[in-house]
C-alpha atoms as a PDB file:
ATOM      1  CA  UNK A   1      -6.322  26.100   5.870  1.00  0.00           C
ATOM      2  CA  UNK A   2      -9.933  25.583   5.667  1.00  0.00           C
ATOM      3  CA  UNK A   3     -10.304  26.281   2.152  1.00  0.00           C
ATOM      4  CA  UNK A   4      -7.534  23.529   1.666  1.00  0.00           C
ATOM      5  CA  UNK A   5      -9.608  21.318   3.343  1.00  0.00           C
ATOM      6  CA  UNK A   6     -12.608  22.365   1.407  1.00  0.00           C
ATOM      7  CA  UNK A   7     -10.594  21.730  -1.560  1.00  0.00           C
ATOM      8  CA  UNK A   8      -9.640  18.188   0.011  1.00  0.00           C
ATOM      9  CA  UNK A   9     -12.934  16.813   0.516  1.00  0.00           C
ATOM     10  CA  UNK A  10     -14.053  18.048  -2.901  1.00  0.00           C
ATOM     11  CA  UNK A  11     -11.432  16.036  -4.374  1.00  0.00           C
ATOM     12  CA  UNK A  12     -12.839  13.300  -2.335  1.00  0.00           C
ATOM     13  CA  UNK A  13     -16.064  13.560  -3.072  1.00  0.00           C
ATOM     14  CA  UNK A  14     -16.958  13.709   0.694  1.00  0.00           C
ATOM     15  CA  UNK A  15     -17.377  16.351   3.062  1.00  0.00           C
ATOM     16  CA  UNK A  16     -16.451  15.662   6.684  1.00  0.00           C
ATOM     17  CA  UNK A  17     -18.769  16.159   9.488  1.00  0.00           C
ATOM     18  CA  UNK A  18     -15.870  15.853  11.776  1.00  0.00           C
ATOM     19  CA  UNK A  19     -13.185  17.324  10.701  1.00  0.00           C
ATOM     20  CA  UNK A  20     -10.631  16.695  13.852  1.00  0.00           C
ATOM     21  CA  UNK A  21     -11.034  12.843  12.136  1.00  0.00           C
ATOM     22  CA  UNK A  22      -9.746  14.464   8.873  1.00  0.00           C
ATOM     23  CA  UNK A  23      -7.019  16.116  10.483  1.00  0.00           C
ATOM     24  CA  UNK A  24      -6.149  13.288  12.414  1.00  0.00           C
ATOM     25  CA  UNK A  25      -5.884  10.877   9.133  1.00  0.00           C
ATOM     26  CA  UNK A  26      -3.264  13.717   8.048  1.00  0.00           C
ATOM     27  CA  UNK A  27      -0.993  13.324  10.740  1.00  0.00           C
ATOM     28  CA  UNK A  28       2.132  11.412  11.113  1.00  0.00           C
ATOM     29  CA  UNK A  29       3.323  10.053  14.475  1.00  0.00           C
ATOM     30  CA  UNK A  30       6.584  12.442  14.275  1.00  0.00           C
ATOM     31  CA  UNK A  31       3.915  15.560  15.322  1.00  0.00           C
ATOM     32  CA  UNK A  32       2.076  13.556  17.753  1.00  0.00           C
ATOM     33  CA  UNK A  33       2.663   9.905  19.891  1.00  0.00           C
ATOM     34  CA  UNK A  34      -0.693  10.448  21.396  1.00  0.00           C
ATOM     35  CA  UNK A  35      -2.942   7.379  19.738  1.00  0.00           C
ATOM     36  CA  UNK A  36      -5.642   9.034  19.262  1.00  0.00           C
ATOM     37  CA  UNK A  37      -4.125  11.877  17.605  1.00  0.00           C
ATOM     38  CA  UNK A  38      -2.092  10.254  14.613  1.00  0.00           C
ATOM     39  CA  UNK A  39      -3.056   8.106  11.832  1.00  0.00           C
ATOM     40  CA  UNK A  40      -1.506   4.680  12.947  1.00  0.00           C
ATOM     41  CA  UNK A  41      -4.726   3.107  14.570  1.00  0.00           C
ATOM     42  CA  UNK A  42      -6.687   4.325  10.966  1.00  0.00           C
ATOM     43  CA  UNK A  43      -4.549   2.688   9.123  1.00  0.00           C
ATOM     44  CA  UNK A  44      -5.057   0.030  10.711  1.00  0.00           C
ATOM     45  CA  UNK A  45      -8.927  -0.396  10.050  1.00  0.00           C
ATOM     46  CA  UNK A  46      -8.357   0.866   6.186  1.00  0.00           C
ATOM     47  CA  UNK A  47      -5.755  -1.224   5.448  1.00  0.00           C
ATOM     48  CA  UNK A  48      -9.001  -4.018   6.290  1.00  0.00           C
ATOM     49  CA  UNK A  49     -11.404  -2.346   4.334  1.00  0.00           C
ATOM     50  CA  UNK A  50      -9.397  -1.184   1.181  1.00  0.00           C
ATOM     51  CA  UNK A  51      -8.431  -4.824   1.279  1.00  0.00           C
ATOM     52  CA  UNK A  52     -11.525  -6.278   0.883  1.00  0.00           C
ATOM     53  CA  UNK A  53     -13.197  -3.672  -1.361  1.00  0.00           C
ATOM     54  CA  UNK A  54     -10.772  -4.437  -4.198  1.00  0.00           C
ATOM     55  CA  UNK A  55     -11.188  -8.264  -2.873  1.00  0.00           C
ATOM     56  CA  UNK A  56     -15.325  -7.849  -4.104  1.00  0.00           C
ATOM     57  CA  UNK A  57     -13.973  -6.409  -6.905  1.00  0.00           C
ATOM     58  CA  UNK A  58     -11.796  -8.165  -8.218  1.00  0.00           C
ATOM     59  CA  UNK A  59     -13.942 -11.065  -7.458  1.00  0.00           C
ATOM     60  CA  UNK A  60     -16.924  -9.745  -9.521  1.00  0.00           C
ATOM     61  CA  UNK A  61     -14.846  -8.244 -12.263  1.00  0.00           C
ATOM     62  CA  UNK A  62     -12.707 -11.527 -13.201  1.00  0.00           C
ATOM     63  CA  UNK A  63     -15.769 -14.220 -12.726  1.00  0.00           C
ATOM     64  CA  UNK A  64     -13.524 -16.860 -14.818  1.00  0.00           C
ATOM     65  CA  UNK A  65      -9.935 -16.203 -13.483  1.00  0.00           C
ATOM     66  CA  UNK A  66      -8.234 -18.169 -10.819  1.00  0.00           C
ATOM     67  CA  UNK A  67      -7.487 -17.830  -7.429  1.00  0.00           C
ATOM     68  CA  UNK A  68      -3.912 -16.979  -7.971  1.00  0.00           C
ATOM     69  CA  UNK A  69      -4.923 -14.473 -10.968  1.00  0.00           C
ATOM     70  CA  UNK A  70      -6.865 -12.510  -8.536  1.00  0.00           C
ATOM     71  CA  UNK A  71      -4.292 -12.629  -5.682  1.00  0.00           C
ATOM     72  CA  UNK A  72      -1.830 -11.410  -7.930  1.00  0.00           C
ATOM     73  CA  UNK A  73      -4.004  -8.510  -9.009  1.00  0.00           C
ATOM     74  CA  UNK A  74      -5.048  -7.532  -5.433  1.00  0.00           C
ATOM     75  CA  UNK A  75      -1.214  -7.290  -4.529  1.00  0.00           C
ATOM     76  CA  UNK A  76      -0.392  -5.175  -7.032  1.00  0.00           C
ATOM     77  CA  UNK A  77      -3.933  -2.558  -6.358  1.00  0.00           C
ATOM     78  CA  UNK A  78      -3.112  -3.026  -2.530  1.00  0.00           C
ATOM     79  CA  UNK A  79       0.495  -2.275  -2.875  1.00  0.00           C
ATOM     80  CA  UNK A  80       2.318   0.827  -1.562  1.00  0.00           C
ATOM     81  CA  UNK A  81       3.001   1.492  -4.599  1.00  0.00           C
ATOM     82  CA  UNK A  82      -0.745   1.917  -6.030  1.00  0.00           C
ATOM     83  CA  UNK A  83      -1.934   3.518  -2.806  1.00  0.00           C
ATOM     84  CA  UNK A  84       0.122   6.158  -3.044  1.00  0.00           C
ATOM     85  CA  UNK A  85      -0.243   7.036  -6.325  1.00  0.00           C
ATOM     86  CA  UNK A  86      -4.197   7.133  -5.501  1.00  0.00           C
ATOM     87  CA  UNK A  87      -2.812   9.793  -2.474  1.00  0.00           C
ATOM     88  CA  UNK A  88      -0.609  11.609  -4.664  1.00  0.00           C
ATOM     89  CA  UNK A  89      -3.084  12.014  -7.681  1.00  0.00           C
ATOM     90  CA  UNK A  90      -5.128  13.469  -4.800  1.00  0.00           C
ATOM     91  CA  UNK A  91      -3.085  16.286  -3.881  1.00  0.00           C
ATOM     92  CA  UNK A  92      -2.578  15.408  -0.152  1.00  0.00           C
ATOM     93  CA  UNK A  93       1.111  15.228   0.382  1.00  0.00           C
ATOM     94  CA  UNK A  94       1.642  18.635   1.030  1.00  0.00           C
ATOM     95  CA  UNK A  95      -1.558  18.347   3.476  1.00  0.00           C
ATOM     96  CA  UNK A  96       0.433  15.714   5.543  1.00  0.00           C
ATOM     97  CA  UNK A  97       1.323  16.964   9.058  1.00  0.00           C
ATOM     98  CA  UNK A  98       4.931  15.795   9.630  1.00  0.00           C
ATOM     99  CA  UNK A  99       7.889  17.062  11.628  1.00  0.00           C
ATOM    100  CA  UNK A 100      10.639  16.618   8.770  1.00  0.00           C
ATOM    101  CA  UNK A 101       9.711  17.652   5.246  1.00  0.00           C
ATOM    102  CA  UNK A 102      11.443  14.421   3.775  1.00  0.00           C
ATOM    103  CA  UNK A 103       8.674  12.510   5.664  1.00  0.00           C
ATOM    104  CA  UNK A 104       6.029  13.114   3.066  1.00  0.00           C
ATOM    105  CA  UNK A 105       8.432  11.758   0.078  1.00  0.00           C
ATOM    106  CA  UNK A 106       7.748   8.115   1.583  1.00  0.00           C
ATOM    107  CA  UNK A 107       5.700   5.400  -0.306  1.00  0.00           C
ATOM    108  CA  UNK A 108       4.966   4.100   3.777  1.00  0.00           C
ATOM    109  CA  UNK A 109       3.812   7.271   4.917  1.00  0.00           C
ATOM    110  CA  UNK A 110       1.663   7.978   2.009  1.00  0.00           C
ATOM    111  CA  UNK A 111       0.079   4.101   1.630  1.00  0.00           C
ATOM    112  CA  UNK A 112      -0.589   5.044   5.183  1.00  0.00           C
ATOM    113  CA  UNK A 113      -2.259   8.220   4.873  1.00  0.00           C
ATOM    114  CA  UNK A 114      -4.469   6.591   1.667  1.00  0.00           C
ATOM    115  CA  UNK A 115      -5.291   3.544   4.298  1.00  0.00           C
ATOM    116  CA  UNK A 116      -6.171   6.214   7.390  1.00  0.00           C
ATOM    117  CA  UNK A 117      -8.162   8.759   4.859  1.00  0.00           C
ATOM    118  CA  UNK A 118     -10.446   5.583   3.978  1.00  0.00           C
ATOM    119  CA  UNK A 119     -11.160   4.387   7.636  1.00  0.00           C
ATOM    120  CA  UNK A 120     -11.839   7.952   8.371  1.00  0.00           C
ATOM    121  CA  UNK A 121     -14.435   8.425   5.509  1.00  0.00           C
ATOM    122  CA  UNK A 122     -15.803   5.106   7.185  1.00  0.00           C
ATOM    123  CA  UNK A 123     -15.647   6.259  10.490  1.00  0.00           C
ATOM    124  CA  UNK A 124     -17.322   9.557  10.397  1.00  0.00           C
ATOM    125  CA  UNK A 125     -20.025   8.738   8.043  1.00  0.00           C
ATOM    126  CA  UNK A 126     -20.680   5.625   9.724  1.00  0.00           C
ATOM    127  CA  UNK A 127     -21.349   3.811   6.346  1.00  0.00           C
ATOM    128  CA  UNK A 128     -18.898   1.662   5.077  1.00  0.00           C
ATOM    129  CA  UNK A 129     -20.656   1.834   1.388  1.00  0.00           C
ATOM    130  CA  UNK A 130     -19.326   5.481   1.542  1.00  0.00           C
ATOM    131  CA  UNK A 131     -15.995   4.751   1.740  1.00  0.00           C
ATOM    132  CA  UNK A 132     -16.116   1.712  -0.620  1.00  0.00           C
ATOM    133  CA  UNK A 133     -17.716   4.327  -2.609  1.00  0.00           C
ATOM    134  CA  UNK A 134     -14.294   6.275  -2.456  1.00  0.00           C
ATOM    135  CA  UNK A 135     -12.115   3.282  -3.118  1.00  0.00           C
ATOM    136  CA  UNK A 136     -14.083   2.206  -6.580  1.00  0.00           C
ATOM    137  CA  UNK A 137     -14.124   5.746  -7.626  1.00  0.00           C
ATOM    138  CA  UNK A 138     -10.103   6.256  -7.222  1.00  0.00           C
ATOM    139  CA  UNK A 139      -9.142   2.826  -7.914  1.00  0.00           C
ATOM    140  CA  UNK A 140     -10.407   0.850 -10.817  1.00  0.00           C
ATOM    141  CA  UNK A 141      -8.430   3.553 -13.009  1.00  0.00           C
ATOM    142  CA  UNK A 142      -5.306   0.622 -12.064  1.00  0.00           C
ATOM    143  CA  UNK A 143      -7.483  -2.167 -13.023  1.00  0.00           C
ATOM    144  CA  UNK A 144      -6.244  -3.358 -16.628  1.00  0.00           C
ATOM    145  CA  UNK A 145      -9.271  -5.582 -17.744  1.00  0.00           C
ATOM    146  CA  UNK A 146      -7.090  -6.781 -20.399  1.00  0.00           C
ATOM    147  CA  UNK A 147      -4.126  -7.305 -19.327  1.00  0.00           C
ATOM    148  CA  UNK A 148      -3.032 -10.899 -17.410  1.00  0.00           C
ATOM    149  CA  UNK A 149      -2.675 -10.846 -13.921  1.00  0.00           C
ATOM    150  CA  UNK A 150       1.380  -9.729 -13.171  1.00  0.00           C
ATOM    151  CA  UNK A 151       3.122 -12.899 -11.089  1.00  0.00           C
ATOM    152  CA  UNK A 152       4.120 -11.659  -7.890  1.00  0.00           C
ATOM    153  CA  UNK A 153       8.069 -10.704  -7.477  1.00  0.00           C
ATOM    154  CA  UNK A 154       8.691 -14.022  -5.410  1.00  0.00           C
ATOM    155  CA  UNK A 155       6.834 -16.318  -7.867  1.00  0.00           C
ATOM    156  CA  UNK A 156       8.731 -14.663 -11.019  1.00  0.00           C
ATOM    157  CA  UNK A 157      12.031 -15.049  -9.029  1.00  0.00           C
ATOM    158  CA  UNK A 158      11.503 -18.381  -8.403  1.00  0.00           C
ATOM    159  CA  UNK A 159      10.369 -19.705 -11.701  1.00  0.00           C
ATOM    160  CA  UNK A 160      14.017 -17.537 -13.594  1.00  0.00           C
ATOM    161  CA  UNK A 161      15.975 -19.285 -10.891  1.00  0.00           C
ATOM    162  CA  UNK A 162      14.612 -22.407 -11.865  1.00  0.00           C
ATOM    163  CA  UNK A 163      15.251 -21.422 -15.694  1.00  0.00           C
ATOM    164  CA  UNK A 164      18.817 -20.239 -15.239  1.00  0.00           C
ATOM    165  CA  UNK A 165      19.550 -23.205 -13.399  1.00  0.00           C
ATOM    166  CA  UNK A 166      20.309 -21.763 -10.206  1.00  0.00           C
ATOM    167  CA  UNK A 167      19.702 -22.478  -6.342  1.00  0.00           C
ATOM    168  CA  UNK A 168      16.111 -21.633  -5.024  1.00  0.00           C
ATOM    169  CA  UNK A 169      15.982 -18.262  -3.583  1.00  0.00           C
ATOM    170  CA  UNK A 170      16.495 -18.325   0.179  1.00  0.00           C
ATOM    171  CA  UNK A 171      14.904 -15.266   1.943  1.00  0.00           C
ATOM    172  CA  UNK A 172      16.756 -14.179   5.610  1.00  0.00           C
ATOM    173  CA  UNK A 173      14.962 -11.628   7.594  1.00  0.00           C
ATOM    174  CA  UNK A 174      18.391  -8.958   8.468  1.00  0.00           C
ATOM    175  CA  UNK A 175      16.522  -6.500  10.605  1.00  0.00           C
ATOM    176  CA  UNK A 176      13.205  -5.586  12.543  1.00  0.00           C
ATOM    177  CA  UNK A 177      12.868  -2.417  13.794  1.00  0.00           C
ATOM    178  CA  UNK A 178       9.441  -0.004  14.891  1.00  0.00           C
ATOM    179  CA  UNK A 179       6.647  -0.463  17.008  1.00  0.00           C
ATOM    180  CA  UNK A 180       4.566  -3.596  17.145  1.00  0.00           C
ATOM    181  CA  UNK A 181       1.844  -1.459  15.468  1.00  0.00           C
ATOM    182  CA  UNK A 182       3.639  -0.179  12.785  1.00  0.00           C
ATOM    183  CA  UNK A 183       6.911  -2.290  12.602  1.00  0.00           C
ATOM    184  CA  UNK A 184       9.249  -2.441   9.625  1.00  0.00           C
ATOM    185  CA  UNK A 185      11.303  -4.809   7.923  1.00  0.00           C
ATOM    186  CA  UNK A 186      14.420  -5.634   6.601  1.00  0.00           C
ATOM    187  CA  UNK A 187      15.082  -8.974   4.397  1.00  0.00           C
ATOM    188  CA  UNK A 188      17.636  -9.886   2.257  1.00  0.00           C
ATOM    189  CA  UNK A 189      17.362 -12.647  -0.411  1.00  0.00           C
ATOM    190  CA  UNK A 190      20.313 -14.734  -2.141  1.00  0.00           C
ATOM    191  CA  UNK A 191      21.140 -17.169  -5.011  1.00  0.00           C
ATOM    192  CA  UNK A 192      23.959 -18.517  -5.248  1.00  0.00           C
ATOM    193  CA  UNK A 193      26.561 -15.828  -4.329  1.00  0.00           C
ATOM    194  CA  UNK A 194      24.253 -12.745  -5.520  1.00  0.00           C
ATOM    195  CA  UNK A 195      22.129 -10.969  -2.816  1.00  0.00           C
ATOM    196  CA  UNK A 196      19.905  -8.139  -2.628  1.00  0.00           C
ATOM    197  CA  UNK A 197      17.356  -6.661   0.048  1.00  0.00           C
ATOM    198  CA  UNK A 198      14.294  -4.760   0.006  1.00  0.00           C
ATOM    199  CA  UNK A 199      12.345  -2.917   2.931  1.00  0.00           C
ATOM    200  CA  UNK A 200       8.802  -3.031   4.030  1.00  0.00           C
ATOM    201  CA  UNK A 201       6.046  -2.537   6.690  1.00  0.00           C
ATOM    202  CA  UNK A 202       5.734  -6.247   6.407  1.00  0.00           C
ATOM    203  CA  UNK A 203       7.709  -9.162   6.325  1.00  0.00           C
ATOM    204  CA  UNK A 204       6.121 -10.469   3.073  1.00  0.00           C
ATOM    205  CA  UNK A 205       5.904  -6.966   2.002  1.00  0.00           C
ATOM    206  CA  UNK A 206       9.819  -6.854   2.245  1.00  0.00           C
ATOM    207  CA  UNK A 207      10.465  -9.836   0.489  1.00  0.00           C
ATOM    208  CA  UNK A 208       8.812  -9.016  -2.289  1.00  0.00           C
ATOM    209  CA  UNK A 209      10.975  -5.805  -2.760  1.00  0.00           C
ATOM    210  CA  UNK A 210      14.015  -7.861  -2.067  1.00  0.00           C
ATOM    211  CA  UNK A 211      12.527 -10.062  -5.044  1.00  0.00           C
ATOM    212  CA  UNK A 212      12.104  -7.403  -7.342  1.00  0.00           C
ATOM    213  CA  UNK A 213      15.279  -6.201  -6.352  1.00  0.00           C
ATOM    214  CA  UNK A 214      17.437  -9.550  -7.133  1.00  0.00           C
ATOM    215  CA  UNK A 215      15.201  -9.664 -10.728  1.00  0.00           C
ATOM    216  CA  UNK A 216      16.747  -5.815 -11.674  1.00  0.00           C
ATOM    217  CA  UNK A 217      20.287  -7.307 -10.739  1.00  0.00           C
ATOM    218  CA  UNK A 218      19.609 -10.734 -12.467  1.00  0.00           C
ATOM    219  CA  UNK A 219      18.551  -8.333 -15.789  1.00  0.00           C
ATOM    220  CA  UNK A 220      14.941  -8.791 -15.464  1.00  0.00           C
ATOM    221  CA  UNK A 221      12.305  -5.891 -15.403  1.00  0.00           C
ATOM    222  CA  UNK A 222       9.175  -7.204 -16.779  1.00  0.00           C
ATOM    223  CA  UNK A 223       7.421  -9.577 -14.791  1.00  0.00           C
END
């Protein structure tokens, strides 16, 4: 196990001076409720700071786009999606302490793990350059400087509703279940008599999948 670690931090590019911080980035709450112990409360703080690393980036790297062109692109570089990608290209799934295999095939669980690894980095080297350092070096690979800023799922929904001629999407929160810390939501979305849900962590989160979701039904993938 240590020379997985080893192997870990390599991949990192940081080596650990506490490794029971490591270890407790890599742990879901299904092994442990204890606080202290999982990676809820670090995901928590990296959620902040990956948040507002790709912020200054973005920022600096697109000095004549818009407001809205940058929101859009910190979304999508913020999203689940991208996150864990980042965790997967890593090789720490299999690291992932869990009490059900099928745990560690979530997008939540592994945007999680990418948001607790970064606080941790933070944490235990007590500079948060470091882990910006980590976030740059495994993130810009998804920033397209070419490429126009995607239009969030909402916005895109909105605007072929408008073009089809149909009612304005109305968004109806179904379900809300979890812990105040790490809560999760259900929403559905409708137009006319067509409806469709999506899931997420958040409510906005949620309705963004439920978006996406209603564009793949309405025949639209490319947004």
């Amino acid at each position: 196990m240590y020379k997985i670690m080893q192997d870990l931090e390599q991949k990192i590019g940081y080596v650990f001076k506490n490794k029971a911080i490591l270890r407790q980035a890599l742990t879901h709450s299904s092994i442990t409720q204890d606080i202290h112990s999982n990676y809820e409360r670090l995901e928590f703080l990296g959620d902040r700071i990956l948040g507002l690393t790709i912020a200054e980036m973005l920022y600096n790297m697109f000095p004549n786009e818009p407001e809205g062109g940058i929101a859009r692109r910190l979304a999508l570089l913020v999203s689940k999606e991208t996150v864990s990608s980042v965790v997967i290209n890593l090789g720490i799934p299999p690291l992932i302490r869990v009490q059900m295999e099928e745990i560690r095939e979530s997008l939540n669980v592994l945007c999680d793990i990418g948001e607790a690894l970064i606080a941790a980095i933070y944490l235990d080297s007590k500079d948060l350059n470091t882990a910006r350092a980590f976030i740059k070096n495994n993130f810009c690979q998804y920033i397209d400087l070419k490429s126009r800023p995607h239009k969030d799922y909402k916005t895109h929904l909105q605007e072929e509703a408008h073009l089809q001629g149909c009612t304005t999407p109305i968004y109806n929160l179904i379900q809300k279940t979890g812990s105040e810390h790490e809560p999760h939501f259900l929403v559905e979305v409708e137009i006319g008599l067509k409806k469709a849900s999506g899931e997420g962590k958040s409510k906005k989160q949620a309705e963004q999948n439920a978006a996406q979701k209603m564009l793949e039904m309405l025949g639209i993938k490319d947004v």
